[in-house]
C-alpha atoms as a PDB file:
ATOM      1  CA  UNK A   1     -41.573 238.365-149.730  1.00  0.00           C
ATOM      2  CA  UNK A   2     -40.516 234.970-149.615  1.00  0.00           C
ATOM      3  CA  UNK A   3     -41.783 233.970-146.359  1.00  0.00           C
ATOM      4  CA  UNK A   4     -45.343 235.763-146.540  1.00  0.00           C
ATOM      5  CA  UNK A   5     -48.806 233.138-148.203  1.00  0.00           C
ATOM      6  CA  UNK A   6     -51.043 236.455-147.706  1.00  0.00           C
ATOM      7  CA  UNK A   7     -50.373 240.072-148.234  1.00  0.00           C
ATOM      8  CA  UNK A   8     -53.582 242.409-147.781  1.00  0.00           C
ATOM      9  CA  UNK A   9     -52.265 246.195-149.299  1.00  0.00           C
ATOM     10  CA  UNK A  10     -54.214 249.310-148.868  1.00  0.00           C
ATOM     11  CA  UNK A  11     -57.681 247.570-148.951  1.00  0.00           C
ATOM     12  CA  UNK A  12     -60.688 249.688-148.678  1.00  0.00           C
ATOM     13  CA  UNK A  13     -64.586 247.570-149.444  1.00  0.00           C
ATOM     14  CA  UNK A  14     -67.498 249.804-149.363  1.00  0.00           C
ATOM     15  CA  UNK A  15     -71.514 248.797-149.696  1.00  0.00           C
ATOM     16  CA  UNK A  16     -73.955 250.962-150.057  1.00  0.00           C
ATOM     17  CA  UNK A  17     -71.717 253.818-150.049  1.00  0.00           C
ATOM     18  CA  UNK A  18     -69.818 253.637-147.029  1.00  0.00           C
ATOM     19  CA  UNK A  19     -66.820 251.856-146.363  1.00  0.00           C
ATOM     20  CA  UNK A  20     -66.893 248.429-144.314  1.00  0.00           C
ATOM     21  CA  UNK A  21     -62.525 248.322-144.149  1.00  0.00           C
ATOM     22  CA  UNK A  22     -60.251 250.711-145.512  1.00  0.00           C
ATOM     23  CA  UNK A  23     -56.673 251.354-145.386  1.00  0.00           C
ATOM     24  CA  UNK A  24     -56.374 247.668-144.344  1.00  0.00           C
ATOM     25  CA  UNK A  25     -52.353 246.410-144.646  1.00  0.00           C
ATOM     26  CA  UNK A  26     -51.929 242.671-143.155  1.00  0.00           C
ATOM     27  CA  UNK A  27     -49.409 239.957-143.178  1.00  0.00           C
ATOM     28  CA  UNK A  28     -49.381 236.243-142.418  1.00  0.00           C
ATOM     29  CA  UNK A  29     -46.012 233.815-143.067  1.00  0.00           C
ATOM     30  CA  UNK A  30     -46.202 230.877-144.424  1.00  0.00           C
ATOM     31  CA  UNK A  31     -47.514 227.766-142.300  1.00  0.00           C
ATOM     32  CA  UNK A  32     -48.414 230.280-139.629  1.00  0.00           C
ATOM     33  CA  UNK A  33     -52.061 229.632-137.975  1.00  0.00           C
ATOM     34  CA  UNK A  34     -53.357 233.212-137.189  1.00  0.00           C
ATOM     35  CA  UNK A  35     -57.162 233.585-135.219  1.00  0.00           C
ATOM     36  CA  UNK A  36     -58.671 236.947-136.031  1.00  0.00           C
ATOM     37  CA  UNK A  37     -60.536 238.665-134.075  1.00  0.00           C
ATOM     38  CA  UNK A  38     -62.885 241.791-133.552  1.00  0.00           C
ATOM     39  CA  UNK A  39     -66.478 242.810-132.588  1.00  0.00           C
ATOM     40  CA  UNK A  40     -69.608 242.036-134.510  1.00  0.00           C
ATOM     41  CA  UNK A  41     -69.476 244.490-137.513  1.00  0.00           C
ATOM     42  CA  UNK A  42     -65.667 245.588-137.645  1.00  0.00           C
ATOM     43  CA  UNK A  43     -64.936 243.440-141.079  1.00  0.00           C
ATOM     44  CA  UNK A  44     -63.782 240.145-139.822  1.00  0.00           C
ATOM     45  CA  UNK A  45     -66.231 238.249-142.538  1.00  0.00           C
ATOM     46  CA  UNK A  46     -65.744 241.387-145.533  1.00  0.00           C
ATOM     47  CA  UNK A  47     -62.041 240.717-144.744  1.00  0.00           C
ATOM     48  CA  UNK A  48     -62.170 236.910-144.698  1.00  0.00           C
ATOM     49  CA  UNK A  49     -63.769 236.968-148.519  1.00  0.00           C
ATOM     50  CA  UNK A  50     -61.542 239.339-149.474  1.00  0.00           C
ATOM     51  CA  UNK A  51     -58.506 236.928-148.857  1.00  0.00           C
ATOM     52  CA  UNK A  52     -60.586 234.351-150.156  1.00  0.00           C
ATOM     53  CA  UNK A  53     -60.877 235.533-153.475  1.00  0.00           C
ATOM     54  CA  UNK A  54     -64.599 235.781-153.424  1.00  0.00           C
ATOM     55  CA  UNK A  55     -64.844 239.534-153.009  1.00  0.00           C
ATOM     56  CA  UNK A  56     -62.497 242.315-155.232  1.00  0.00           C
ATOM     57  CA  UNK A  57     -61.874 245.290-152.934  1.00  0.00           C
ATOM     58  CA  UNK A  58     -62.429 248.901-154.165  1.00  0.00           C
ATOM     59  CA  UNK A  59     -59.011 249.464-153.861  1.00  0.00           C
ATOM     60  CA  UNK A  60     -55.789 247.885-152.575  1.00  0.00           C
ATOM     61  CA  UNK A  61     -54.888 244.018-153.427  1.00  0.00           C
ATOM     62  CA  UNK A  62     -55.145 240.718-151.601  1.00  0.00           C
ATOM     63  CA  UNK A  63     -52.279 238.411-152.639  1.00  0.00           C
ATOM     64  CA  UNK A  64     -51.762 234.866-151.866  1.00  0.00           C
ATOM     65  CA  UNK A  65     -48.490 233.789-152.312  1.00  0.00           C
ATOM     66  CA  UNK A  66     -47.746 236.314-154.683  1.00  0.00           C
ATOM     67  CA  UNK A  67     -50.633 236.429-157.241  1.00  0.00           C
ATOM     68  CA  UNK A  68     -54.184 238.140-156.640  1.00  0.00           C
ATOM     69  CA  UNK A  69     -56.637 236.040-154.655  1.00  0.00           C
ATOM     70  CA  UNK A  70     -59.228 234.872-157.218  1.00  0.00           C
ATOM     71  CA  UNK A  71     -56.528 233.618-159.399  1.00  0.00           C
ATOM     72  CA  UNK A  72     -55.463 231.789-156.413  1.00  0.00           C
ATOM     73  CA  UNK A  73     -58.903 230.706-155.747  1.00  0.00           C
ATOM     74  CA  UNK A  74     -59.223 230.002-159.305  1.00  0.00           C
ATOM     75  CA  UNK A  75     -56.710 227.398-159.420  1.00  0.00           C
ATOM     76  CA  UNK A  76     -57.404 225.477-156.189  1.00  0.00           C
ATOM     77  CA  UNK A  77     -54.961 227.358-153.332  1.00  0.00           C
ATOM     78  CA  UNK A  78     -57.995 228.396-151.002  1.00  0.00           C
ATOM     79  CA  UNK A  79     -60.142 226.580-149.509  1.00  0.00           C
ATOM     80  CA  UNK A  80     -62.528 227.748-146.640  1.00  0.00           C
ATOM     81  CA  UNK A  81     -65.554 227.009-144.709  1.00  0.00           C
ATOM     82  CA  UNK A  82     -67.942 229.639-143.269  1.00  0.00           C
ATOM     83  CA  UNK A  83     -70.774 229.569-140.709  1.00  0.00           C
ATOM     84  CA  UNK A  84     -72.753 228.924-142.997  1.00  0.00           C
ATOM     85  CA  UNK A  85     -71.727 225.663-144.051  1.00  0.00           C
ATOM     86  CA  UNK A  86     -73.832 226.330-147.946  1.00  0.00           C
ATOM     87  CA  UNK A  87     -73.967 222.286-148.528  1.00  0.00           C
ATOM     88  CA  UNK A  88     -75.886 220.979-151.877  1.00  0.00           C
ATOM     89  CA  UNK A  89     -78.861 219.452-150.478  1.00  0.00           C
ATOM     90  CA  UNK A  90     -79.424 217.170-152.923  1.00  0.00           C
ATOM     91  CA  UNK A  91     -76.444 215.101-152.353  1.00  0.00           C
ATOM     92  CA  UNK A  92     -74.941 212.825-149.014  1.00  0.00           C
ATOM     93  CA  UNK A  93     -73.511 214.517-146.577  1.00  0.00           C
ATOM     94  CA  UNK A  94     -70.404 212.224-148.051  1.00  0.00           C
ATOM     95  CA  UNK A  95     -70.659 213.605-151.750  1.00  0.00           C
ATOM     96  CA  UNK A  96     -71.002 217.076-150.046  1.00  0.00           C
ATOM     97  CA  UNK A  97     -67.702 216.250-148.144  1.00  0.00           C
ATOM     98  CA  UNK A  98     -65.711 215.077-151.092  1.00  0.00           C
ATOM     99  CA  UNK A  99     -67.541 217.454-153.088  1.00  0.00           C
ATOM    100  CA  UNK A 100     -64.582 220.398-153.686  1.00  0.00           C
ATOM    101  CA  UNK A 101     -62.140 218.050-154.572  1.00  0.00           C
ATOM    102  CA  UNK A 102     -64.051 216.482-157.114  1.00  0.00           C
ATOM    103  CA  UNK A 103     -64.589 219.491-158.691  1.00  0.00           C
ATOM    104  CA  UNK A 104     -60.541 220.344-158.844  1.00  0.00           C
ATOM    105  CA  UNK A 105     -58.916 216.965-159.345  1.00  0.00           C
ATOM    106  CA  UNK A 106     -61.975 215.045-161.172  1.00  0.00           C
ATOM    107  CA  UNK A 107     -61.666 212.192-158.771  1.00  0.00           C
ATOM    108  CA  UNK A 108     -63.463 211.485-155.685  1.00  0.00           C
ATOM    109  CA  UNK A 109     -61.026 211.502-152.433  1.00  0.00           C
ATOM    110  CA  UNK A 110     -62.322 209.080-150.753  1.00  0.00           C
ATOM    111  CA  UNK A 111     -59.762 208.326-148.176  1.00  0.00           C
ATOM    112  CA  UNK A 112     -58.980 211.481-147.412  1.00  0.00           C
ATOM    113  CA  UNK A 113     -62.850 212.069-146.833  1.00  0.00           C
ATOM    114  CA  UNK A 114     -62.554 208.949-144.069  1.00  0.00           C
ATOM    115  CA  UNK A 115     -59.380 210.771-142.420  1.00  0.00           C
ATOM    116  CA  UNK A 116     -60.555 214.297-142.443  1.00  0.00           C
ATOM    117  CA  UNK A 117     -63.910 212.509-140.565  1.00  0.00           C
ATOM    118  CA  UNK A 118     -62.228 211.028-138.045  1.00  0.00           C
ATOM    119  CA  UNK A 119     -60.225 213.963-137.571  1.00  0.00           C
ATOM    120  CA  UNK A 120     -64.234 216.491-136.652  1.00  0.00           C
ATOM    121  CA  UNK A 121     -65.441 213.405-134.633  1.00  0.00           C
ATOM    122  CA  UNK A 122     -68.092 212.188-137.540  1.00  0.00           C
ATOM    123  CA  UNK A 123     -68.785 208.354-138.738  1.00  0.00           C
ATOM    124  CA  UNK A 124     -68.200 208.239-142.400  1.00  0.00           C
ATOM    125  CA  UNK A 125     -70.754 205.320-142.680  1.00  0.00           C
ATOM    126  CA  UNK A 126     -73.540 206.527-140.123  1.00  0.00           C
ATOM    127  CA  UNK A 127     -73.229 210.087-139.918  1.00  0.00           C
ATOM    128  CA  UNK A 128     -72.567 211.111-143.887  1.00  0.00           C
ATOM    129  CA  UNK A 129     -73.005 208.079-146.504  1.00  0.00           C
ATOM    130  CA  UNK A 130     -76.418 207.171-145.071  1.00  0.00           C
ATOM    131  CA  UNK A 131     -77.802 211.071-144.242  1.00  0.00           C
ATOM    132  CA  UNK A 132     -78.366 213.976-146.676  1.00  0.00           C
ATOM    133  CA  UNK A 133     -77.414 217.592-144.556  1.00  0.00           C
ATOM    134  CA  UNK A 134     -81.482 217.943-144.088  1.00  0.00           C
ATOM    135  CA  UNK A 135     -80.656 215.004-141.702  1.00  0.00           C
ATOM    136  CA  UNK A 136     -78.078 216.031-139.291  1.00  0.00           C
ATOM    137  CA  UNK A 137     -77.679 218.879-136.415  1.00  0.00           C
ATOM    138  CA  UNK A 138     -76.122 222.381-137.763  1.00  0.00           C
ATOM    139  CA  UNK A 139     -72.891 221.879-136.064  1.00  0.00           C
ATOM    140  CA  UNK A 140     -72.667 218.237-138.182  1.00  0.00           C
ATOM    141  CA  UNK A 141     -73.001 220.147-141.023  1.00  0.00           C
ATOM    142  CA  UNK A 142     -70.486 222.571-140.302  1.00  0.00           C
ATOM    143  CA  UNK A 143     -67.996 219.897-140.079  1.00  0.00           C
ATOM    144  CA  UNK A 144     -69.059 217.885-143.218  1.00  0.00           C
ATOM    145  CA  UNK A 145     -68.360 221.719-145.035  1.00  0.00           C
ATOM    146  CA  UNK A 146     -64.945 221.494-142.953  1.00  0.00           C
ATOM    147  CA  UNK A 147     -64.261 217.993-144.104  1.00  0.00           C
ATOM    148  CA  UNK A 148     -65.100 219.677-147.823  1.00  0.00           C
ATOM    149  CA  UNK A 149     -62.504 222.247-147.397  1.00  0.00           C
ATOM    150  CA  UNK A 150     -59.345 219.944-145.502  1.00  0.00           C
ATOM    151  CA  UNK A 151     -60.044 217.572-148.438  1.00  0.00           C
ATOM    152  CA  UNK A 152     -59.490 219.953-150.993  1.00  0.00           C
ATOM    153  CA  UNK A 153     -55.487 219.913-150.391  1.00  0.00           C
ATOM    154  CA  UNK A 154     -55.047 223.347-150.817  1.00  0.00           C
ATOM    155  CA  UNK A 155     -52.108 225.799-149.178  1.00  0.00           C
ATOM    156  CA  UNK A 156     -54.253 228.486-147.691  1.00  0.00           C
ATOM    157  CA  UNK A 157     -57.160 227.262-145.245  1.00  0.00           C
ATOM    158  CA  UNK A 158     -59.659 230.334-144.484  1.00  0.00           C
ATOM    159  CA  UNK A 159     -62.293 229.641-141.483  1.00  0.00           C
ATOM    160  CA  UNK A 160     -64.840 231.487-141.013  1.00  0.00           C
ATOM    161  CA  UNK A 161     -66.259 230.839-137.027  1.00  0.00           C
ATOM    162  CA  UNK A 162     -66.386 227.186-138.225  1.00  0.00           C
ATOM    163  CA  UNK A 163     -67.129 226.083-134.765  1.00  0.00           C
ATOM    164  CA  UNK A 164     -69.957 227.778-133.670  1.00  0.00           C
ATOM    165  CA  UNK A 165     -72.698 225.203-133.461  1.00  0.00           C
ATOM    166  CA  UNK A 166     -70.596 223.149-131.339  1.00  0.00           C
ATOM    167  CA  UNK A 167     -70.934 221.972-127.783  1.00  0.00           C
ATOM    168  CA  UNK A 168     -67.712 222.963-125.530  1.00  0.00           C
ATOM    169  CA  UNK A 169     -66.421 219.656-125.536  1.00  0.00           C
ATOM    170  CA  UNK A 170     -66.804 218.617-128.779  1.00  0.00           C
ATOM    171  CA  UNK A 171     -64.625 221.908-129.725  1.00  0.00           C
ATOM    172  CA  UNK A 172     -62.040 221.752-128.012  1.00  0.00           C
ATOM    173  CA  UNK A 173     -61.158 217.980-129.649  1.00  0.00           C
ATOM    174  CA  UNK A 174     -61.755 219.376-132.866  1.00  0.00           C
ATOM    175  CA  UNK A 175     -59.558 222.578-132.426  1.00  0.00           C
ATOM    176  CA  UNK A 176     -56.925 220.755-131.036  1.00  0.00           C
ATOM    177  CA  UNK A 177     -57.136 218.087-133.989  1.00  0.00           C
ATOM    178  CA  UNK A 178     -57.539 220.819-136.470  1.00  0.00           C
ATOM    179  CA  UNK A 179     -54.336 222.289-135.334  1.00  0.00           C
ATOM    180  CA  UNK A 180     -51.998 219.705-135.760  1.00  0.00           C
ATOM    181  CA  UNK A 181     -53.277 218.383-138.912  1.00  0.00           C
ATOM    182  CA  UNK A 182     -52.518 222.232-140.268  1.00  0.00           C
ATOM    183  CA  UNK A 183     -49.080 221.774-138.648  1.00  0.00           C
ATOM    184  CA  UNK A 184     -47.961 218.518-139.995  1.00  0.00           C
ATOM    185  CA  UNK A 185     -48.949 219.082-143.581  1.00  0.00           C
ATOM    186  CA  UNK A 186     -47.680 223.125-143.467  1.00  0.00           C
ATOM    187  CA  UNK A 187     -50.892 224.554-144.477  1.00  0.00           C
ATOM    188  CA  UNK A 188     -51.605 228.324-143.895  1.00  0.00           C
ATOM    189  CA  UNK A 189     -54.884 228.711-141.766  1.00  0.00           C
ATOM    190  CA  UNK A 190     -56.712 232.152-140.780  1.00  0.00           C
ATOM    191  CA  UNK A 191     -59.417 231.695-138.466  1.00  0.00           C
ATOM    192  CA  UNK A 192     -62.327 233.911-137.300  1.00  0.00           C
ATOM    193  CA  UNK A 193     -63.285 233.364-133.715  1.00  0.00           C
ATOM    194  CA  UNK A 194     -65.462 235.081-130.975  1.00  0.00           C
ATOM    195  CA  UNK A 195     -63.718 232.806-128.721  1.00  0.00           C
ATOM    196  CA  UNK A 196     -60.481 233.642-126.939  1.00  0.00           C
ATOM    197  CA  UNK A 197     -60.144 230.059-125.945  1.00  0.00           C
ATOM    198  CA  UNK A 198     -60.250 228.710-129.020  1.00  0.00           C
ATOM    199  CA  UNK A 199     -58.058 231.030-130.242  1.00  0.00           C
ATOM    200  CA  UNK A 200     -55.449 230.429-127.677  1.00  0.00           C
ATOM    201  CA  UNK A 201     -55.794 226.612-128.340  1.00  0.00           C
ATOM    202  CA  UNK A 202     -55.039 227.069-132.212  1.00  0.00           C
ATOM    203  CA  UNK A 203     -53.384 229.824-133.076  1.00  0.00           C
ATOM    204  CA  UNK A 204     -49.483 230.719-133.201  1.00  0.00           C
ATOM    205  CA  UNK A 205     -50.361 234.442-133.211  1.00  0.00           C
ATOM    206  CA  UNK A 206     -53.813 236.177-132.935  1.00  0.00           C
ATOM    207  CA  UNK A 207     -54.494 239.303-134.900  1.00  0.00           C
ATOM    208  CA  UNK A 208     -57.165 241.718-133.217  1.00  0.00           C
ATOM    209  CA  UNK A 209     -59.454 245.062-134.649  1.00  0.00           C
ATOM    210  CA  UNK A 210     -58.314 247.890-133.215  1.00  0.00           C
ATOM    211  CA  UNK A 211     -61.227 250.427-132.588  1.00  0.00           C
ATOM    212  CA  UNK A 212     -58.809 253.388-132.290  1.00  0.00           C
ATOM    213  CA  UNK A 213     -57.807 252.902-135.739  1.00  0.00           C
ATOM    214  CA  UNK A 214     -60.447 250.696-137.430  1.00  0.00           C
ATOM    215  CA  UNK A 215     -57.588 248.660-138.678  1.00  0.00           C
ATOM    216  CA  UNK A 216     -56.565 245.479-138.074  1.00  0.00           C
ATOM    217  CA  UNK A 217     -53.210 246.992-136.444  1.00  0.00           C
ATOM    218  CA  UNK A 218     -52.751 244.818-132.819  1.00  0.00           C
ATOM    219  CA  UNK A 219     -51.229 241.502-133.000  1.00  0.00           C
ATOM    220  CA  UNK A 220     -50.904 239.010-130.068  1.00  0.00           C
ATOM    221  CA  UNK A 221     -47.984 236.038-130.243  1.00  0.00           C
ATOM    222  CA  UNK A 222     -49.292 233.228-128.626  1.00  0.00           C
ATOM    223  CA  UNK A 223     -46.865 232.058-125.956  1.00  0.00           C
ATOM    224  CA  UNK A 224     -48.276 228.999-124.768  1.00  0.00           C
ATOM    225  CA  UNK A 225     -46.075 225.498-125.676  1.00  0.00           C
ATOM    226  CA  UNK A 226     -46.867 223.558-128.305  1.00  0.00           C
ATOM    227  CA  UNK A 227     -46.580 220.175-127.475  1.00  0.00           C
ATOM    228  CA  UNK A 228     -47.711 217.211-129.440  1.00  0.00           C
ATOM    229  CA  UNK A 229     -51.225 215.455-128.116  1.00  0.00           C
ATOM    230  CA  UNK A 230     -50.771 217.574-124.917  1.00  0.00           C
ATOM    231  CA  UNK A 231     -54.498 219.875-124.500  1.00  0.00           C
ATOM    232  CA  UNK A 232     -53.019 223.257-124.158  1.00  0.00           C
ATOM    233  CA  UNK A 233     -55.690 224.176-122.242  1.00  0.00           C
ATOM    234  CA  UNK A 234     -54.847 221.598-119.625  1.00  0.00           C
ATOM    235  CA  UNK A 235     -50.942 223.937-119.219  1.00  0.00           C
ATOM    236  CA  UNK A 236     -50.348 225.573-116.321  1.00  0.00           C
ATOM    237  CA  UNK A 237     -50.102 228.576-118.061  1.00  0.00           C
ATOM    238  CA  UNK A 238     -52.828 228.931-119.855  1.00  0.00           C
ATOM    239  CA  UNK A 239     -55.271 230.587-117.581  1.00  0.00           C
ATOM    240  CA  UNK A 240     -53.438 233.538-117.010  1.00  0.00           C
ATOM    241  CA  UNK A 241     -52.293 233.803-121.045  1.00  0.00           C
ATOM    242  CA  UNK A 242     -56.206 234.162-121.305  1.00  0.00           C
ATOM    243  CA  UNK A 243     -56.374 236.267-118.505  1.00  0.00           C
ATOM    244  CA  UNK A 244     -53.628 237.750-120.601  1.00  0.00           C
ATOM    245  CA  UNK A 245     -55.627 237.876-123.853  1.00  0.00           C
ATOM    246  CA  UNK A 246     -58.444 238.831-122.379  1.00  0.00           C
ATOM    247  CA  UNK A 247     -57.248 242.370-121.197  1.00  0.00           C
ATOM    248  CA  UNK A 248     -55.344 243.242-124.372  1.00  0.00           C
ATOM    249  CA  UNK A 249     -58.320 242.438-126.618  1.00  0.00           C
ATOM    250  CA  UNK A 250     -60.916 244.251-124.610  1.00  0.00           C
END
C-alpha cells in the first residue's frame, strides 16, 4: 500500500512459553504521528521492538515501507530512543548525540547535533561537549539519546516513553517542539506514552490496547487544531478532548 511506512501482519511474540502479543494486525500512513497506548504489561515495548527491527516475531511480519523491519533497520530507516536512553559511557554526552549518525554516514553531524539540542532544551557547549552521561540528570540523558535518534535522518522515528524523566514543563516544550520538527521534515513517528496529555499534544491519531481483545484494535483521531507555534493545550477545546480521551481509553 502506497500510503502505509508500517504494516504489522498476524504477529504473535512469545517468552518463556506464553505469548506476550498475538494476532496483532496494525497500520500507520506515511508522515502520520501515532501515540500508543495501553496498561503496564499489554505489549506496548514487545510491540515497539518488533517495528523496530530489533525483535523477529514468532510469526506474522513487521514491514516498514514495504521490506521486513531489520532490513529496514539495517540500512538506516529506524531510528528510536527508549526509556532507557543505553548511552556509551565512555564518550561526551556530544559524541553520544552524534553518535548514530556517525555510524551510518561516517561523518560527524555536527550541526544537526546543535539544532536537534536546541530543539530538547539542552546547551550543546555546557550541557553535552563538557559532561560525559555519568554527569547529567536521567531526563538529560534521555534527550541526548533523543538528539541521537532525530540526528540520524531516518523515515521512521520509534519512541519509546522518551519523556518520562521530565518535569511537566519541560515536556510539554519538548512535545510540542518534537511535533513540528516530525511535521516539517515528513518523518513517521510512533510514540509510547502513559500520558494522555502528551499524547493529545503530539499525536494525529492515538492507537489504544483493547483488553476485550488483547489487540491493539481501538483507534482515536485526534481532533484538536493544529496550528503552528500555538500550545494545543492552551485550545479551548482541549480539556474536554481529554475528558474525551480519557473515557474511551479507560
Amino acid at each position: 500500500m502506497a500510503n502505509v511506512e508500517i504494516e504489522v501482519s498476524g504477529l504473535m511474540t512469545a517468552r518463556g512459553g506464553r505469548a506476550i502479543l498475538e494476532n496483532i494486525d496494525l497500520t500507520i500512513g506515511k508522515g502520520r504521528l501515532v501515540a500508543l497506548i495501553g496498561p503496564s504489561g499489554c505489549g506496548k515495548t514487545t510491540l515497539m521492538r518488533a517495528m523496530a527491527g530489533l525483535d523477529a516475531p514468532d510469526r506474522g511480519a513487521v514491514l516498514v515501507d514495504g521490506e521486513r523491519a531489520h532490513a529496514a533497520l539495517q540500512r538506516g530507516r529506524i531510528s528510536m530512543a527508549f526509556q532507557d536512553p543505553a548511552l556509551l559511557p565512555w564518550l561526551s554526552c556530544w559524541r553520544n548525540a552524534g553518535w548514530l549518525a556517525l555510524m551510518r554516514y561516517d561523518q560527524f553531524p555536527t550541526a544537526t547535533v546543535e539544532k536537534f539540542a536546541a530543539l530538547v532544551k539542552l546547551d550543546a557547549e555546557r550541557d553535552l561537549k563538557r559532561k560525559y552521561p555519568s554527569e547529567i540528570s536521567g531526563g538529560e540523558r534521555q534527550r541526548v539519546a533523543l538528539i541521537r535518534a532525530l540526528s540520524a535522518r531516518s523515515s521512521v522515528l520509534l519512541l519509546d516513553e522518551p519523556f518520562s524523566a521530565l518535569d511537566h514543563g519541560l515536556r510539554v516544550q519538548i512535545v510540542a517542539n518534537l511535533r513540528e520538527r516530525l511535521l516539517e521534515a515528513s518523518i513517521t513517528c510512533v510514540l509510547v506514552t502513559h500520558d494522555l496529555r502528551d499524547a493529545l499534544h503530539f499525536a494525529d491519531e492515538v492507537i489504544g490496547f483493547n483488553v476485550q481483545t488483547a489487540r491493539f484494535d481501538k483507534r482515536w483521531p485526534v481532533r484538536l487544531p493544529r496550528i503552528r507555534e500555538v500550545r494545543i493545550r492552551d485550545d479551548p477545546s482541549f480539556a474536554d478532548e481529554a475528558s474525551e480521551l480519557y473515557k474511551w481509553a479507560g
